[in-house]
C-alpha atoms as a PDB file:
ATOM      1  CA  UNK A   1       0.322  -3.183 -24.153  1.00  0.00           C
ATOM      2  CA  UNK A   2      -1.763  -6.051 -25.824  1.00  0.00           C
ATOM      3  CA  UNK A   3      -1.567  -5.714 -28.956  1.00  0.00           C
ATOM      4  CA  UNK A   4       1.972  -5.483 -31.216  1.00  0.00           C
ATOM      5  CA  UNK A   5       0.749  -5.271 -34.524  1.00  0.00           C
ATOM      6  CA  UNK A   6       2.173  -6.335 -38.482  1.00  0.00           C
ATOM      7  CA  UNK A   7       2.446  -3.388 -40.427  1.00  0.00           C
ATOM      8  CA  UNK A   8       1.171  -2.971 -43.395  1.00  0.00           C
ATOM      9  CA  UNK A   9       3.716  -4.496 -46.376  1.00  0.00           C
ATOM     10  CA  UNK A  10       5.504  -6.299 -43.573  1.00  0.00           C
ATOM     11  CA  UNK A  11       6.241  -9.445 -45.082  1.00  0.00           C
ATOM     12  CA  UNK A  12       5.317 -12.364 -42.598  1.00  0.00           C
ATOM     13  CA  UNK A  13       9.027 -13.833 -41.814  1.00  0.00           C
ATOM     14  CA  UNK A  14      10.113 -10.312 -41.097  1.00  0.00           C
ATOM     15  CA  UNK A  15       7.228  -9.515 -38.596  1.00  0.00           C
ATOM     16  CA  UNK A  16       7.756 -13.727 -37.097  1.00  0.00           C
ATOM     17  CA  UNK A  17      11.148 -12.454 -36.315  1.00  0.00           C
ATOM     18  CA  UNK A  18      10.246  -9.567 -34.590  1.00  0.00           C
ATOM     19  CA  UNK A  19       8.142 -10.804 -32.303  1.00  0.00           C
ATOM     20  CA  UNK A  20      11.090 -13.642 -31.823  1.00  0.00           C
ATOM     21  CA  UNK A  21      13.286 -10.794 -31.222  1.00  0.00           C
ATOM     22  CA  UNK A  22      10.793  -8.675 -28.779  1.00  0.00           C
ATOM     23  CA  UNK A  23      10.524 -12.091 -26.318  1.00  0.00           C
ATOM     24  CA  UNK A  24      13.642 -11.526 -25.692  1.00  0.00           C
ATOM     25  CA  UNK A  25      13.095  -8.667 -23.768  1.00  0.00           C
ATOM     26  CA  UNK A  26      14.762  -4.926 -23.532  1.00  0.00           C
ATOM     27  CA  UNK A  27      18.546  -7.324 -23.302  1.00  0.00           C
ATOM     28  CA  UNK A  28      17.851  -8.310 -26.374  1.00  0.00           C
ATOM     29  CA  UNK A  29      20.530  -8.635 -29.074  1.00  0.00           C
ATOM     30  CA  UNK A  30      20.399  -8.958 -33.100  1.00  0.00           C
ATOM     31  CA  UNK A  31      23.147 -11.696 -33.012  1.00  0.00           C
ATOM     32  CA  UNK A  32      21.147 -13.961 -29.751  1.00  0.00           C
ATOM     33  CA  UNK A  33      17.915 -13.480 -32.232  1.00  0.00           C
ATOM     34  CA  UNK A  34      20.028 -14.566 -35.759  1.00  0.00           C
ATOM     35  CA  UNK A  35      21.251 -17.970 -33.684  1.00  0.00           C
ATOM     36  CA  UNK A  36      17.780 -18.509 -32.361  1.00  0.00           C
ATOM     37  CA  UNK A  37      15.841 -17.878 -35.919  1.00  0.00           C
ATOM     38  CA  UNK A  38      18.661 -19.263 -38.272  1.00  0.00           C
ATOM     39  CA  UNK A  39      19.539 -16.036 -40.141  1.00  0.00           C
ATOM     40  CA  UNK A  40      22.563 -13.827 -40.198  1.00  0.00           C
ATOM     41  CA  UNK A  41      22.812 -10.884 -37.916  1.00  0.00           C
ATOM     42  CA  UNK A  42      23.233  -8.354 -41.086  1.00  0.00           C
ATOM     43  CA  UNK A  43      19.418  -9.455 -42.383  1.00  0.00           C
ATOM     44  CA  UNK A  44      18.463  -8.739 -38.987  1.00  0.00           C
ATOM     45  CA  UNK A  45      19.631  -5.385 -38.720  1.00  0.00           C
ATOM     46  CA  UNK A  46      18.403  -4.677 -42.447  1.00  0.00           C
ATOM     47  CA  UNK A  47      14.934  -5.975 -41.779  1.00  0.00           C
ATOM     48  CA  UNK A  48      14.809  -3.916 -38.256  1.00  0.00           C
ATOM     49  CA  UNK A  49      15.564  -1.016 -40.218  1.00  0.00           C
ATOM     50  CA  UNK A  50      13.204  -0.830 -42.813  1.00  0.00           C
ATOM     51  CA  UNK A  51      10.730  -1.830 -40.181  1.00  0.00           C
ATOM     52  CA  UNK A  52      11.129  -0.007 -37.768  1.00  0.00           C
ATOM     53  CA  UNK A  53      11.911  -1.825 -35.007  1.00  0.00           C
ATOM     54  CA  UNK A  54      13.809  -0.164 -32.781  1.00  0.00           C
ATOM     55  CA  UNK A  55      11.006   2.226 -31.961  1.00  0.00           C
ATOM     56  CA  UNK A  56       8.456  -0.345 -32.088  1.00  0.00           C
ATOM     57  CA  UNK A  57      10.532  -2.477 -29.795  1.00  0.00           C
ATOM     58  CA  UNK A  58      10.887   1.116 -27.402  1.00  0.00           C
ATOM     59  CA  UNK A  59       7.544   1.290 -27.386  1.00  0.00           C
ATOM     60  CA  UNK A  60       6.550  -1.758 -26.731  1.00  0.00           C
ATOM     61  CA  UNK A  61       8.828  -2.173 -23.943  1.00  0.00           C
ATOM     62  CA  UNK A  62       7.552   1.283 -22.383  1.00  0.00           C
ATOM     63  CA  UNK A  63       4.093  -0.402 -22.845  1.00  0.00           C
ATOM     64  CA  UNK A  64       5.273  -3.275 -20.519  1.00  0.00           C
ATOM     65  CA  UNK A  65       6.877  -1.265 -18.077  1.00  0.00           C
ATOM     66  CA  UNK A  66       4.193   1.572 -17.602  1.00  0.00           C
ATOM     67  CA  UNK A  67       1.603  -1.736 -17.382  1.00  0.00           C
ATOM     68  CA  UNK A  68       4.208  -3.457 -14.607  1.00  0.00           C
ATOM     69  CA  UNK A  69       4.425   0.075 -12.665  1.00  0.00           C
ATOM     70  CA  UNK A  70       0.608   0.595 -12.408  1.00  0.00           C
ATOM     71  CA  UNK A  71      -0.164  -3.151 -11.454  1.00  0.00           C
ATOM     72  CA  UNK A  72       2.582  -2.933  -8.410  1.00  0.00           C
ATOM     73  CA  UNK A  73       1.145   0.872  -7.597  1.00  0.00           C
ATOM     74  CA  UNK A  74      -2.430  -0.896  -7.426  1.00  0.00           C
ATOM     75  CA  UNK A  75      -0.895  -3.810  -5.053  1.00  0.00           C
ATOM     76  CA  UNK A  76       0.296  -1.331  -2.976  1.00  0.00           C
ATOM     77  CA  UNK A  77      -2.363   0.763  -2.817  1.00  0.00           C
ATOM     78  CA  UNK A  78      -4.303  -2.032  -1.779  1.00  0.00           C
ATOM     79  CA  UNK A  79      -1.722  -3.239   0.877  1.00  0.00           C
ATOM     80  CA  UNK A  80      -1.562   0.598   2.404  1.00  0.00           C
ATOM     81  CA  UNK A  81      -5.572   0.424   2.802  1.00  0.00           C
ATOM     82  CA  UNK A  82      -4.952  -2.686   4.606  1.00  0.00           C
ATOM     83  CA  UNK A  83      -2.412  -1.681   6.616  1.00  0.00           C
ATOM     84  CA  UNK A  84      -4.547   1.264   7.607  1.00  0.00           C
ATOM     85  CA  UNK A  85      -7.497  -0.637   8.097  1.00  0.00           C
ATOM     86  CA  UNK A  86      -5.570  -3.046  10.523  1.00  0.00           C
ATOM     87  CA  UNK A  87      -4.457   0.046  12.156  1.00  0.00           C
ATOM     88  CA  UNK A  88      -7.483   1.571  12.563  1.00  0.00           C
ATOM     89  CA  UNK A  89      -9.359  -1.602  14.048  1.00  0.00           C
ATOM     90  CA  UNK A  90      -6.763  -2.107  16.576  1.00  0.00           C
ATOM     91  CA  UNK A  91      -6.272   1.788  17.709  1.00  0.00           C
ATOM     92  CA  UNK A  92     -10.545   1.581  17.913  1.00  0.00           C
ATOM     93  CA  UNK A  93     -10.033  -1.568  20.446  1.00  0.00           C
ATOM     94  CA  UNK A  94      -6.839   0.089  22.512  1.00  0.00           C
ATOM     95  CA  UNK A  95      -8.903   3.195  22.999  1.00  0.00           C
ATOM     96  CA  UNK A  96     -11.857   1.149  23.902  1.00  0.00           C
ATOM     97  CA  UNK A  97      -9.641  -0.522  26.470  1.00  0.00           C
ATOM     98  CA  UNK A  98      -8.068   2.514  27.847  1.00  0.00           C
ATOM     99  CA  UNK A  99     -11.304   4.196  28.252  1.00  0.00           C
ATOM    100  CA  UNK A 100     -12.910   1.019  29.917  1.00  0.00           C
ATOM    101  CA  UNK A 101      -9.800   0.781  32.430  1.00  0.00           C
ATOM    102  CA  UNK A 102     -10.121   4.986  33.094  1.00  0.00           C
ATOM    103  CA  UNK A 103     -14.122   4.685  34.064  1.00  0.00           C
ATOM    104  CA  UNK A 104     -12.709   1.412  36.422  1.00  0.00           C
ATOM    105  CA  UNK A 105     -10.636   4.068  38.156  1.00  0.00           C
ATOM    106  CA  UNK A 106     -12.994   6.659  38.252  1.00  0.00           C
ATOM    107  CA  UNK A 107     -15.697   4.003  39.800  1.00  0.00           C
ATOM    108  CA  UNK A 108     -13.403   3.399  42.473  1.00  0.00           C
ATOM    109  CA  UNK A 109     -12.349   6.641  43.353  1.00  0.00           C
ATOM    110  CA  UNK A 110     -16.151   7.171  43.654  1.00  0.00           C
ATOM    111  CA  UNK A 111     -16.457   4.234  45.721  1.00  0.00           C
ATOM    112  CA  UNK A 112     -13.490   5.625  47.554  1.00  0.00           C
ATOM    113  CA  UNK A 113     -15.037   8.981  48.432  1.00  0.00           C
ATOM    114  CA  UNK A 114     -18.663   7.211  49.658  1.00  0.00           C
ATOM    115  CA  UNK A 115     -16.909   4.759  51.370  1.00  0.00           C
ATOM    116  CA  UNK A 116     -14.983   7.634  53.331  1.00  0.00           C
ATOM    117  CA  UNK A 117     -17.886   9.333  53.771  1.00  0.00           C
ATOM    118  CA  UNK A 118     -19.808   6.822  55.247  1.00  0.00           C
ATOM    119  CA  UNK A 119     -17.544   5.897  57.524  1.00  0.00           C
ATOM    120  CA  UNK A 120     -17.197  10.179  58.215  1.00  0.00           C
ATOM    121  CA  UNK A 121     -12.912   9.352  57.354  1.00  0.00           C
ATOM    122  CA  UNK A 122     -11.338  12.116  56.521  1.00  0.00           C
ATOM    123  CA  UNK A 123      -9.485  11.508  53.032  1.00  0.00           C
ATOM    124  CA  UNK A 124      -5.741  11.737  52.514  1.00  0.00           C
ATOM    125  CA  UNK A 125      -5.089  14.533  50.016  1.00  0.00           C
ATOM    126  CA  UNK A 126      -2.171  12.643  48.383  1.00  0.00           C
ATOM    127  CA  UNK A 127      -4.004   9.895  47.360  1.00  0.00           C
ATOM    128  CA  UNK A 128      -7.293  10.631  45.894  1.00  0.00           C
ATOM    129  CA  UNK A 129      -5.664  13.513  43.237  1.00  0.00           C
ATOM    130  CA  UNK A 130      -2.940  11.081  41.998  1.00  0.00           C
ATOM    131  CA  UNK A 131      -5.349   8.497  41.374  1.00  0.00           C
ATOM    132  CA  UNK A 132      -7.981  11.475  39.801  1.00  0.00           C
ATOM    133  CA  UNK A 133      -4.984  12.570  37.490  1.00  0.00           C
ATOM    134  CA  UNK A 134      -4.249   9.283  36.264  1.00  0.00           C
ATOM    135  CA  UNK A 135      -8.412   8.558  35.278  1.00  0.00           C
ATOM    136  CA  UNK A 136      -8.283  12.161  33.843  1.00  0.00           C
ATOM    137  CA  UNK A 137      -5.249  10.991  31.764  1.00  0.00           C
ATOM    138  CA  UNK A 138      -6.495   7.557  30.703  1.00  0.00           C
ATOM    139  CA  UNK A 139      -9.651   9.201  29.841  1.00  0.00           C
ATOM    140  CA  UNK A 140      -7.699  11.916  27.618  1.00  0.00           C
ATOM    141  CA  UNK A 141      -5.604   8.828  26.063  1.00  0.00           C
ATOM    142  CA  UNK A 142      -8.414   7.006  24.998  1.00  0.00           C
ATOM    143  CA  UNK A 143      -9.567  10.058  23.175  1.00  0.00           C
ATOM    144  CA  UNK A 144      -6.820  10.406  21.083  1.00  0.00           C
ATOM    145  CA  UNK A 145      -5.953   6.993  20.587  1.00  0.00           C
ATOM    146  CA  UNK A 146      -9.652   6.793  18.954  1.00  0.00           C
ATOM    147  CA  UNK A 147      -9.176  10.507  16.969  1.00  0.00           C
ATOM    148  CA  UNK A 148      -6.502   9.004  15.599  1.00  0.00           C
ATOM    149  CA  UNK A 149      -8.569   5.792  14.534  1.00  0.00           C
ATOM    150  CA  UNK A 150     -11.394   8.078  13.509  1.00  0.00           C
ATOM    151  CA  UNK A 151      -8.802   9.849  11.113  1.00  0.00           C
ATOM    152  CA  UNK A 152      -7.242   7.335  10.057  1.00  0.00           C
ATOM    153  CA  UNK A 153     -10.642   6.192   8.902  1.00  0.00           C
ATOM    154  CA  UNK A 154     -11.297   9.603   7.307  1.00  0.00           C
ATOM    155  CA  UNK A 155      -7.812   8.636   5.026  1.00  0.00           C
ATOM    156  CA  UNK A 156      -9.544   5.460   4.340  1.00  0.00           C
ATOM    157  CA  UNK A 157     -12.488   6.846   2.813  1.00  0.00           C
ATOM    158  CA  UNK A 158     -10.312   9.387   0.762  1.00  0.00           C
ATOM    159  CA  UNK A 159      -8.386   6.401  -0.806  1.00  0.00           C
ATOM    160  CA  UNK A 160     -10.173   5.373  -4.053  1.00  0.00           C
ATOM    161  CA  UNK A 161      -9.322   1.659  -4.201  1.00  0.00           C
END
């Protein structure tokens, strides 16, 4: 709320001590703004009346706080995106990682099954599946770990910042 206007009539000492009285802020008493401006509390209260400044005052203050609501909801709007953005980059480079170590494993369980072949050894069954299983699983985890980065990113896009 920018503006807090004189009305018109409103003689220039009345509307100089309303502003006095709005810095004050929603606290703000007749008797702390008489002290401060030199007047008595009753030509205060007389002058608010006839000017109407309890409901300018409400408004005004409403102004302010609707402004100081909006401003935080923007800041953290903004530190949400980042968060998610953070998020996102570093769920993109754990699934990257995950998927990297899975195709080591499944390169050695290939080099596993030539070697064994070459030298005509027969393979132990317990081995080879448990060590399958866990590629298969890494491989599976690095999927979701990057669908989850990939919709996080979709969230990011929806956000209108």
């Amino acid at each position: 709320m920018k503006s807090f206007p004189q009305l018109a009539g409103e003689p220039a000492d009345a509307f100089e001590q309303l502003l006095l009285h709005r810095d004050f802020g929603p606290s703000r008493q007749f008797s702390q703004t008489a002290d401060f401006v030199g007047c008595s509390e009753s030509t205060l209260r007389r002058r608010a009346e006839q000017w109407n400044w309890v409901e300018r005052l409400a408004e005004y203050d409403s102004g302010i706080l609707q402004e100081a609501s909006e401003s935080r909801t923007k800041e953290d709007l903004e530190r949400y995106r980042h968060q998610l953005e953070t998020f996102r980059q570093e769920q993109l480079t754990r699934a990257r990682t995950v998927g990297d170590r899975a195709e080591e494993l499944l390169a050695m369980v290939e080099r596993s099954v030539r070697h064994h072949l070459e030298a005509g050894t027969v393979l132990q069954g317990r081995e080879l599946p448990s060590v399958m299983a866990a590629a298969c699983k890494a491989l599976e985890g690095a999927m979701n770990i990057e669908a989850t980065a990939l919709g996080v990113a979709t969230l990011l896009e929806d956000l209108s910042i």
